[in-house]
C-alpha atoms as a PDB file:
ATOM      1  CA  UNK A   1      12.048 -25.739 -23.571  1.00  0.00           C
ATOM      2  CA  UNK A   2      14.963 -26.808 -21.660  1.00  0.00           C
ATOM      3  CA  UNK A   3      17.143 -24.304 -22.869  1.00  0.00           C
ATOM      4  CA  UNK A   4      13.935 -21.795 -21.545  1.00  0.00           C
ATOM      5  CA  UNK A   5      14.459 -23.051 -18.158  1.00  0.00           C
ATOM      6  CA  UNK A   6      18.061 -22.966 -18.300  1.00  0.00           C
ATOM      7  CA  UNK A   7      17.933 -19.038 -18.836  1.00  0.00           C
ATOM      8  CA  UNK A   8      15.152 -18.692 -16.500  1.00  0.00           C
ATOM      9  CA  UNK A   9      17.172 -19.975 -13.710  1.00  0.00           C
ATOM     10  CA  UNK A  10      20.016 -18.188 -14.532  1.00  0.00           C
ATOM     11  CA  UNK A  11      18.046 -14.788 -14.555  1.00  0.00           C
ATOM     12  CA  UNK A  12      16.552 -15.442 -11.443  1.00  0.00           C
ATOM     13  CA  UNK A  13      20.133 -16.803  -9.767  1.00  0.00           C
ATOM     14  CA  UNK A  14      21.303 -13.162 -10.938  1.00  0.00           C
ATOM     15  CA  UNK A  15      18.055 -11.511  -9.592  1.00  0.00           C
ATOM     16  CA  UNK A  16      19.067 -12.901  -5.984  1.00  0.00           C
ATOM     17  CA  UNK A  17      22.382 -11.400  -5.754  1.00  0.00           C
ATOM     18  CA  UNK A  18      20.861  -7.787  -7.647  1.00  0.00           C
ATOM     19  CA  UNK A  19      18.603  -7.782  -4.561  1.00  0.00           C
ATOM     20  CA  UNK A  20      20.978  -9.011  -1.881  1.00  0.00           C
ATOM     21  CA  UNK A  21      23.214  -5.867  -3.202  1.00  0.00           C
ATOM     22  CA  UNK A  22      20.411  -3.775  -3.483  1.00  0.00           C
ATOM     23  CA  UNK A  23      18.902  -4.297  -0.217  1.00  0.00           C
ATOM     24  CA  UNK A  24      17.706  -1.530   1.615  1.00  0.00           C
ATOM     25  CA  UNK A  25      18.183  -0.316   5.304  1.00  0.00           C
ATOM     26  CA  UNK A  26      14.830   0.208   7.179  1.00  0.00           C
ATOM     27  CA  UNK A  27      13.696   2.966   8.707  1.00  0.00           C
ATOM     28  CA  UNK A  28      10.178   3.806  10.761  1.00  0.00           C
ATOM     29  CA  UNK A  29       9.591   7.380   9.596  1.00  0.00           C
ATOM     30  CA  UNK A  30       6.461   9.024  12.251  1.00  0.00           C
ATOM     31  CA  UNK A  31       5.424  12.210  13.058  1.00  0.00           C
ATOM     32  CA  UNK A  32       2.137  14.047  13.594  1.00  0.00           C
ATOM     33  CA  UNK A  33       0.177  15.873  11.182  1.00  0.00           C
ATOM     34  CA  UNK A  34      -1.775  19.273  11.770  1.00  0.00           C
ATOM     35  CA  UNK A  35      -4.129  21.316   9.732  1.00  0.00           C
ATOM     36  CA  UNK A  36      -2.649  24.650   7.955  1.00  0.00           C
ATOM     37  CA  UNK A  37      -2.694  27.064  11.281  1.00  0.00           C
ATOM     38  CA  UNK A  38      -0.497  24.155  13.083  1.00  0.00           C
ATOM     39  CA  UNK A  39      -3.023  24.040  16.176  1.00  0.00           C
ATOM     40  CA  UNK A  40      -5.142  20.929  15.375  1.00  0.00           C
ATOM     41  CA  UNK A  41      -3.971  17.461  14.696  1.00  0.00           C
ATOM     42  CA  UNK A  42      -5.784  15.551  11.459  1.00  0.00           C
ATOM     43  CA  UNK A  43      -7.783  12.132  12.066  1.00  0.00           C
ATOM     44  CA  UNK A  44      -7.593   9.317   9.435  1.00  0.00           C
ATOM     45  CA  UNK A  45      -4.998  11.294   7.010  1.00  0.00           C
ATOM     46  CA  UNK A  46      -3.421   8.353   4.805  1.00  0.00           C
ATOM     47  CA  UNK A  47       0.220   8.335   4.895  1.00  0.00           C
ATOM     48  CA  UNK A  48       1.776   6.217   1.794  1.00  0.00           C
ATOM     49  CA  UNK A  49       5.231   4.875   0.770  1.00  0.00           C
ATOM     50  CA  UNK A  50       6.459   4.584  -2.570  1.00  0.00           C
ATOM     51  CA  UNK A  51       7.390   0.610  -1.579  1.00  0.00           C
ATOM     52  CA  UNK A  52       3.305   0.285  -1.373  1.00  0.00           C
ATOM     53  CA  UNK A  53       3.161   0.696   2.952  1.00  0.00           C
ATOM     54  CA  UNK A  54       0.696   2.383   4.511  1.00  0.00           C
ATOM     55  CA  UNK A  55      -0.947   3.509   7.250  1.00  0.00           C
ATOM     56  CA  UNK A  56      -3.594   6.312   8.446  1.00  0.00           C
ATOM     57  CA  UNK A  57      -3.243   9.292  11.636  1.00  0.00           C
ATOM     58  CA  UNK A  58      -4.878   8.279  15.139  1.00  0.00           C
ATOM     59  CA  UNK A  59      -6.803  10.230  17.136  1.00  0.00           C
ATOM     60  CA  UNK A  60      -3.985  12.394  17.672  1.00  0.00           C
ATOM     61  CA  UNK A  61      -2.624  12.919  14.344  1.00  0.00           C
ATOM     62  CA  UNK A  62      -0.228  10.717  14.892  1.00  0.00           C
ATOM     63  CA  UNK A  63       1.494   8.205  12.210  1.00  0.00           C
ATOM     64  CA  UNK A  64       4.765   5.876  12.229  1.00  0.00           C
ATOM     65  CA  UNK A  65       5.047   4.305   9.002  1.00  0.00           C
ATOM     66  CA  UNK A  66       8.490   1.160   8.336  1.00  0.00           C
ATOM     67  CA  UNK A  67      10.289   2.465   5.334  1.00  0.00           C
ATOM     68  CA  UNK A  68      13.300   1.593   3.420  1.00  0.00           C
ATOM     69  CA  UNK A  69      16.369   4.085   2.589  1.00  0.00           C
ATOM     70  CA  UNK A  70      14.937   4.791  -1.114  1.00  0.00           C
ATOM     71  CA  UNK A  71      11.859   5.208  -0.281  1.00  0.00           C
ATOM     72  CA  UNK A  72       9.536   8.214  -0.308  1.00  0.00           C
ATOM     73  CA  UNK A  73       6.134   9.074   1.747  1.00  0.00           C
ATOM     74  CA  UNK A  74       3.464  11.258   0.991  1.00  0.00           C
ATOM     75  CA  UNK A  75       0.316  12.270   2.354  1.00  0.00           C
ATOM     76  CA  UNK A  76      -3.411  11.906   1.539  1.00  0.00           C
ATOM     77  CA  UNK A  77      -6.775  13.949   3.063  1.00  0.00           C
ATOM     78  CA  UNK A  78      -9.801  14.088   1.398  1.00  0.00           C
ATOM     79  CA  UNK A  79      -8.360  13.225  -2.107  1.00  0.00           C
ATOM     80  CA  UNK A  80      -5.752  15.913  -1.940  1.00  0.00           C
ATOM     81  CA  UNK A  81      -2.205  14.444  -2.052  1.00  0.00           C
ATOM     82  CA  UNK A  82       1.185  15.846  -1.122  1.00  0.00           C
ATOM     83  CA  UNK A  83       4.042  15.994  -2.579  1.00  0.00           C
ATOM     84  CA  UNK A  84       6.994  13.080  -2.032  1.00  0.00           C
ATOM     85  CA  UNK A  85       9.573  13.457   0.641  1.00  0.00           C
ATOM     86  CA  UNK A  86      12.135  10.881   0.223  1.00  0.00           C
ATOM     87  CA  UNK A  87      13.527   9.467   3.622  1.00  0.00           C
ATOM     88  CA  UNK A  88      17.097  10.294   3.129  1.00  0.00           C
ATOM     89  CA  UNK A  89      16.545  14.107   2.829  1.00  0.00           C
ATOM     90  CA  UNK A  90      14.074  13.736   5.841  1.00  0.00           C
ATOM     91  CA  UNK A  91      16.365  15.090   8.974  1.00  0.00           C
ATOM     92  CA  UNK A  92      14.466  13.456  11.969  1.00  0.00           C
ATOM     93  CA  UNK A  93      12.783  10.510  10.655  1.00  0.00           C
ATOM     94  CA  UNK A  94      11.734  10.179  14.653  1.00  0.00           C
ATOM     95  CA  UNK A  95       9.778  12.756  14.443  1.00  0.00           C
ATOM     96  CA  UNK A  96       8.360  13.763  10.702  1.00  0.00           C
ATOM     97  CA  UNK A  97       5.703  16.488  11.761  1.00  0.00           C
ATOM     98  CA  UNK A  98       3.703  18.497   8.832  1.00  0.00           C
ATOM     99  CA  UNK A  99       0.553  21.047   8.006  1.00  0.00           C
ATOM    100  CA  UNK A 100      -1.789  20.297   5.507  1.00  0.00           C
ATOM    101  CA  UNK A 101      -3.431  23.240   3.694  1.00  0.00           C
ATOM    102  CA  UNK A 102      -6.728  22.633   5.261  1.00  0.00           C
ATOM    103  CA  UNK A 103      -8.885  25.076   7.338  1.00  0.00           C
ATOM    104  CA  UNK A 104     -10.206  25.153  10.099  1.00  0.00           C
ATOM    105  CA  UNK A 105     -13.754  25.464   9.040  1.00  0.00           C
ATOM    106  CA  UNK A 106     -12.894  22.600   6.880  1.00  0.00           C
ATOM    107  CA  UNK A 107     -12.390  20.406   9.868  1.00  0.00           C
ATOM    108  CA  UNK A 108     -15.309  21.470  11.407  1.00  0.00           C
ATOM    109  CA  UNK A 109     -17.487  20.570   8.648  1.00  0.00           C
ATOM    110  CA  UNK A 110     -16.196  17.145   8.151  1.00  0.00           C
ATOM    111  CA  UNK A 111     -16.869  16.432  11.543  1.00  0.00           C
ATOM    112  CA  UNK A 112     -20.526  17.887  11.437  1.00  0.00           C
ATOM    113  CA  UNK A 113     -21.602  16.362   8.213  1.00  0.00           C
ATOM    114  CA  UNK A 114     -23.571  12.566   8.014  1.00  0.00           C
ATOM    115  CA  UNK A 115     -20.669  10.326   7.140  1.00  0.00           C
ATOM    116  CA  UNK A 116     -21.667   8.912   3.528  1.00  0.00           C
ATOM    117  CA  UNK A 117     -20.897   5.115   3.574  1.00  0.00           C
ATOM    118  CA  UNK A 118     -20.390   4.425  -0.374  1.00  0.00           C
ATOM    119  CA  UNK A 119     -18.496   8.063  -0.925  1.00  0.00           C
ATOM    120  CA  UNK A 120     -16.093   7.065   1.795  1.00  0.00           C
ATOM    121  CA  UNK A 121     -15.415   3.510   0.276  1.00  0.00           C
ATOM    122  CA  UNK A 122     -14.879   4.809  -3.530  1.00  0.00           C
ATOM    123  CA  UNK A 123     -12.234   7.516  -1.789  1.00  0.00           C
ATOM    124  CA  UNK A 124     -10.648   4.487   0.231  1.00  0.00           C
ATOM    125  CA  UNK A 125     -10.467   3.001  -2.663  1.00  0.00           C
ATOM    126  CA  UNK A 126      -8.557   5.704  -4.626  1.00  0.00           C
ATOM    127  CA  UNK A 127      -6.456   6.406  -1.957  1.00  0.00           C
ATOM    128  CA  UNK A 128      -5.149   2.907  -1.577  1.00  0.00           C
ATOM    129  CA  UNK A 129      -5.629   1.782  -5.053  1.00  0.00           C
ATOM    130  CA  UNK A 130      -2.177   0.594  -5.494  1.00  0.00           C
ATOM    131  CA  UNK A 131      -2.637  -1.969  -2.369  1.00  0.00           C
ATOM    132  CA  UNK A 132      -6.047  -3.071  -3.576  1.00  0.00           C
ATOM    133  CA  UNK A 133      -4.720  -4.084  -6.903  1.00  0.00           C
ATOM    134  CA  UNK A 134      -1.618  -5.530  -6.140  1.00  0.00           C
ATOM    135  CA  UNK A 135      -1.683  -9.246  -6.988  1.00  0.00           C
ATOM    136  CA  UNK A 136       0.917 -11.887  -5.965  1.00  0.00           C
ATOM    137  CA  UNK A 137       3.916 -12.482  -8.801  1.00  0.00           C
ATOM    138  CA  UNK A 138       3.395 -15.827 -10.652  1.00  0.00           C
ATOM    139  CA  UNK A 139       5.609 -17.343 -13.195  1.00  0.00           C
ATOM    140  CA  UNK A 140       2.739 -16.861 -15.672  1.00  0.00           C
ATOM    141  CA  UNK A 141       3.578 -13.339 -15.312  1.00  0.00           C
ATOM    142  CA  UNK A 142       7.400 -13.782 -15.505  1.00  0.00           C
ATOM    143  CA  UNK A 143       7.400 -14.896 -19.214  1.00  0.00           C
ATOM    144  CA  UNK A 144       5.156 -14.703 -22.491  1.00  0.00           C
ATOM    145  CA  UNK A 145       5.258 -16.071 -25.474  1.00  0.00           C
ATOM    146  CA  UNK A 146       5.071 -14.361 -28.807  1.00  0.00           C
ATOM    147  CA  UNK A 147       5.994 -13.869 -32.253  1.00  0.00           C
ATOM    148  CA  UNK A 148       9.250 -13.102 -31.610  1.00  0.00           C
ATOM    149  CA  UNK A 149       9.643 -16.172 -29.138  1.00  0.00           C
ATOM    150  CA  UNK A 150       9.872 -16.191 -25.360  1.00  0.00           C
ATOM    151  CA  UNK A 151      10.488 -13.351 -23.389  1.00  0.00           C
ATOM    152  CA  UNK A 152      11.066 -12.398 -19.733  1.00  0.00           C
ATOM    153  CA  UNK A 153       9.736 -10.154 -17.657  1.00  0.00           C
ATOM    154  CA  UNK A 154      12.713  -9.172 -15.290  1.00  0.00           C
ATOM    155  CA  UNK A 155      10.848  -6.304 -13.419  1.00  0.00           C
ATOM    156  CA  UNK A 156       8.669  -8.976 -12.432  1.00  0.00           C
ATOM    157  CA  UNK A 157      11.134 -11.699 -11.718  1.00  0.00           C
ATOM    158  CA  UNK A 158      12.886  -8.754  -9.371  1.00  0.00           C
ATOM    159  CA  UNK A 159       9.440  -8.474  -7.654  1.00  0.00           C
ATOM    160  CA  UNK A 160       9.136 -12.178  -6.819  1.00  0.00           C
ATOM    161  CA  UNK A 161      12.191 -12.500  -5.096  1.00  0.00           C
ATOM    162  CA  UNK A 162      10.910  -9.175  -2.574  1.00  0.00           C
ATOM    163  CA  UNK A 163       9.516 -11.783  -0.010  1.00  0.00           C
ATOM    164  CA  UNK A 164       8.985  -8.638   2.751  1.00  0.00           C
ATOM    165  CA  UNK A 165       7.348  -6.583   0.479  1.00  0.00           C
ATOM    166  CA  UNK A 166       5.193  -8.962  -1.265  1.00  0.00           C
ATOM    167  CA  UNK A 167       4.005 -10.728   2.573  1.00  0.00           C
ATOM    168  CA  UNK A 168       3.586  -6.640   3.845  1.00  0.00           C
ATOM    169  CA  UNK A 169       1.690  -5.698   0.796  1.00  0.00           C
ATOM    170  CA  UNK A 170      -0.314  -8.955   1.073  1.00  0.00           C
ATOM    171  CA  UNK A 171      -1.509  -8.044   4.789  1.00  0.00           C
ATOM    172  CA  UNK A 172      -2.008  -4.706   3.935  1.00  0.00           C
ATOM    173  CA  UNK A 173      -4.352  -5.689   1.056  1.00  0.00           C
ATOM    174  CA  UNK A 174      -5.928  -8.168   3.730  1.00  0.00           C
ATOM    175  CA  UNK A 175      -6.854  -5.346   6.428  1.00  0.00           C
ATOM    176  CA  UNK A 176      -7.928  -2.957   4.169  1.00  0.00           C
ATOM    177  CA  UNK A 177     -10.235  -5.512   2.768  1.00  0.00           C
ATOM    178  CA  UNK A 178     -11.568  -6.762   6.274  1.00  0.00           C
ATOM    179  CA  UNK A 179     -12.435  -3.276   7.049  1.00  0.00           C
ATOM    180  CA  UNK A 180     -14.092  -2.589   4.107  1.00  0.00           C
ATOM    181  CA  UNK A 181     -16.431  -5.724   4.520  1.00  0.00           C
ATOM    182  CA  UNK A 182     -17.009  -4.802   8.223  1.00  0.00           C
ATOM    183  CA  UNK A 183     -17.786  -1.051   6.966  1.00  0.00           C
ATOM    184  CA  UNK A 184     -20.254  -3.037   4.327  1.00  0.00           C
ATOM    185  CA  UNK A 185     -22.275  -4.686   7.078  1.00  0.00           C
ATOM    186  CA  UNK A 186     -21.889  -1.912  10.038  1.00  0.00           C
ATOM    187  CA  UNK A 187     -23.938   0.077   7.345  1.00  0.00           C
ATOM    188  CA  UNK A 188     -26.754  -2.133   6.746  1.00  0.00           C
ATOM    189  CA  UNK A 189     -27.073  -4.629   9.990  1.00  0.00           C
ATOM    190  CA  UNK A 190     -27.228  -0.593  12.397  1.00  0.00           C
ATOM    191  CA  UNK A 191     -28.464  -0.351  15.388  1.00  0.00           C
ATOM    192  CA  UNK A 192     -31.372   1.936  14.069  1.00  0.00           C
ATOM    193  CA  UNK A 193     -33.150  -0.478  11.975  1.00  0.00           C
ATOM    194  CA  UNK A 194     -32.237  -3.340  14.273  1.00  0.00           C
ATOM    195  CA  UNK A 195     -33.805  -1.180  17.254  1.00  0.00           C
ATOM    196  CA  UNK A 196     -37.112  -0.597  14.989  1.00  0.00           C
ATOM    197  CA  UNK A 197     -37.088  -4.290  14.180  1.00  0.00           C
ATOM    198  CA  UNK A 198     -36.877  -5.697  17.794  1.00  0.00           C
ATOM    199  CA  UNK A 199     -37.120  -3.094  20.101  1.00  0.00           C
ATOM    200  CA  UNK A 200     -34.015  -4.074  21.761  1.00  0.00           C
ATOM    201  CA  UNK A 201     -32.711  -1.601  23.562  1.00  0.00           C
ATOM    202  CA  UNK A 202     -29.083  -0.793  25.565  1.00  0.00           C
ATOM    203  CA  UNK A 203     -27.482  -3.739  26.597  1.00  0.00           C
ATOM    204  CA  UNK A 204     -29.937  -6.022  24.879  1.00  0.00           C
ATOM    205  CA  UNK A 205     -29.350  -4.777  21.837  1.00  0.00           C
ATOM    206  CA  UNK A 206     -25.544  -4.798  21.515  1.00  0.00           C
ATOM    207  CA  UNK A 207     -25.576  -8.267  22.981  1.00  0.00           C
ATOM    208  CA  UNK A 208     -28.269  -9.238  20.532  1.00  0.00           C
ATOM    209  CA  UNK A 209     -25.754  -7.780  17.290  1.00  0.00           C
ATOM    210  CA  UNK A 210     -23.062  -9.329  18.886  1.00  0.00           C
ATOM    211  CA  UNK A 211     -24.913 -13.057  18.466  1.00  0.00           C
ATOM    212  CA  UNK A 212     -26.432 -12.071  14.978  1.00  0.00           C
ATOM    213  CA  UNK A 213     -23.857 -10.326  13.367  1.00  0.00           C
ATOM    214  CA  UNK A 214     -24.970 -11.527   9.533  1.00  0.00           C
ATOM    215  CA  UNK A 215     -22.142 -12.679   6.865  1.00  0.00           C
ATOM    216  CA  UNK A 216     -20.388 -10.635   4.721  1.00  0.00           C
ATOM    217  CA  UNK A 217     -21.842 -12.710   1.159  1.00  0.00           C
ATOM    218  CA  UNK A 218     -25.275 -12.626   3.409  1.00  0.00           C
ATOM    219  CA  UNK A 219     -25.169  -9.017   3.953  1.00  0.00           C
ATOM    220  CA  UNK A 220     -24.316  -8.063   0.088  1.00  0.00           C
ATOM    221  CA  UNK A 221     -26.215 -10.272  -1.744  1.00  0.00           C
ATOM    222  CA  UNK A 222     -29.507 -10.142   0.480  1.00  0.00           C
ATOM    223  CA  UNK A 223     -32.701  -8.012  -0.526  1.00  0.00           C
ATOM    224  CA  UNK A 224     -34.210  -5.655   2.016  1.00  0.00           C
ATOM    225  CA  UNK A 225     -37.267  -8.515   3.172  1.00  0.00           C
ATOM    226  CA  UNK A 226     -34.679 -11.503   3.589  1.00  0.00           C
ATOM    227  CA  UNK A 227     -32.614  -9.247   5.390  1.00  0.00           C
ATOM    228  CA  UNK A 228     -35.226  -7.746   7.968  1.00  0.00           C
ATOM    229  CA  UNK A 229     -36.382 -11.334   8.047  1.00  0.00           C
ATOM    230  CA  UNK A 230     -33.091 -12.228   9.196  1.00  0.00           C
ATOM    231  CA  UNK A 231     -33.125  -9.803  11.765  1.00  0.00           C
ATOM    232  CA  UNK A 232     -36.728 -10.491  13.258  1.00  0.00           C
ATOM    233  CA  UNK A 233     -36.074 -14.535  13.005  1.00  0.00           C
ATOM    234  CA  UNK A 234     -32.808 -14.178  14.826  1.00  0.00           C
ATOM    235  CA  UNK A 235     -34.669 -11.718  17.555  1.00  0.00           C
ATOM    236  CA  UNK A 236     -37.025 -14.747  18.307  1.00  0.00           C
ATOM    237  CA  UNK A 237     -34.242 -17.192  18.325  1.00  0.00           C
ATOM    238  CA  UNK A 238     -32.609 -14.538  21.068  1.00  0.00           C
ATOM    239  CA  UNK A 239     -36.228 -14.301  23.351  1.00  0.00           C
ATOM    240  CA  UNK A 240     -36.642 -18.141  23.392  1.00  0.00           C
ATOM    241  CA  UNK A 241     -33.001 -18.339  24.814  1.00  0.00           C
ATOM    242  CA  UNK A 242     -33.285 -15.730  27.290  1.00  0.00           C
ATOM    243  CA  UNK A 243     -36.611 -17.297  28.406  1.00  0.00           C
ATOM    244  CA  UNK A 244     -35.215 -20.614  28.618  1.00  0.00           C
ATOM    245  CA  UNK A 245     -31.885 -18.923  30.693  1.00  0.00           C
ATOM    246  CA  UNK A 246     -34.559 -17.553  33.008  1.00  0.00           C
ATOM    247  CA  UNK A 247     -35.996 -20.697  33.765  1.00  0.00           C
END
């Protein structure tokens, strides 16, 4: 066992100076990105990098993504991914502008049609899947044991040592989860079934789903009569303090 240790802390002594001589410059590569005829910027296009960053167009098709020299990005709409463009044959990394084969008519319709709250989490899902299942290195990881004796896993000693890239993808993985749990109760606790519930209206009403906002765990694991009995317990909780504020 000691001599085990002994090696391990040799390969991973020799893994620190592979990295320090392997380590990258950064870049921030960002751009905008249009549809096919060049006229309209895209919304919510995912923009990826082959070091596992990521990112997704505003409003105005805009994206800047942090990069390192080896890297390549590529980009993601409806399902549909580009091709790579590594960042050393990219010319203006200041400004990375591209079309995406998508029509006009296309746009139109995704902006027209209902949005569809489990189809768009399965797609974020696919389009990120490399962030969602990326899990922390651990030593259990590093070696194994088998017939032969103990081995080591050097690709994944290499990856334990890539402290930026590990804490980035971690954060990453973080957001993308947050969002997905706020998605998960935006869908359920809406202002629709609140409004039929309460007859809150305007003001009220926001200020109302503001105070009452229900867990995540709450929200996922509930059936449809503890949940509306949620709602219309919390909405007397919210008339006895406004009467009492009154007074």
């Amino acid at each position: 066992m000691n001599q085990l240790i002994k090696h391990i802390k040799t390969l991973c002594c020799a893994c620190i100076l592979l990295i320090a001589s392997q380590a990258q410059a950064q870049y921030k590569v960002q751009g905008t990105v249009y549809d096919s005829s060049r006229s309209f910027p895209m919304i919510s296009v995912s923009v990826m990098s082959t070091s596992g960053n990521g990112t997704v167009t505003d409003a105005n098709g805009h994206y800047s993504i942090s990069v390192g020299e080896k890297d390549s990005i590529w980009f993601s709409y409806l399902g549909k991914p580009t091709i790579k463009f590594p960042v050393l044959k990219i010319a203006d990394v200041t400004q990375f502008d591209i079309s995406l084969q998508v029509a006009i008519t296309v746009l139109k319709e995704v902006k027209v049609q209902p949005r569809n709250y489990k189809q768009d989490s399965i797609q974020n899902r696919l389009d990120y899947a490399k962030v969602f299942d990326y899990r922390r290195p651990n030593l259990e990881n590093m070696t194994s044991i088998g017939q032969t004796g103990a081995g080591i896993n050097l690709d994944e000693v290499i990856r334990s040592f890539q402290f930026r890239k590990n804490k980035s993808m971690l954060r990453f993985q973080e957001r993308l989860l947050q969002q997905e749990q706020d998605k998960s109760i935006d869908h359920r606790f809406n202002k629709a079934l609140v409004r039929r519930l309460t007859n809150l209206a305007d003001e009220e009403l926001d200020r109302f789903m503001a105070l009452y906002r229900p867990t995540y765990e709450f929200t996922l694991y509930s059936n449809d009569y503890d949940f509306q009995l949620y709602i219309k317990e919390s909405y007397k909780m919210f008339m006895k303090q406004k009467a009492t504020a009154q007074h």
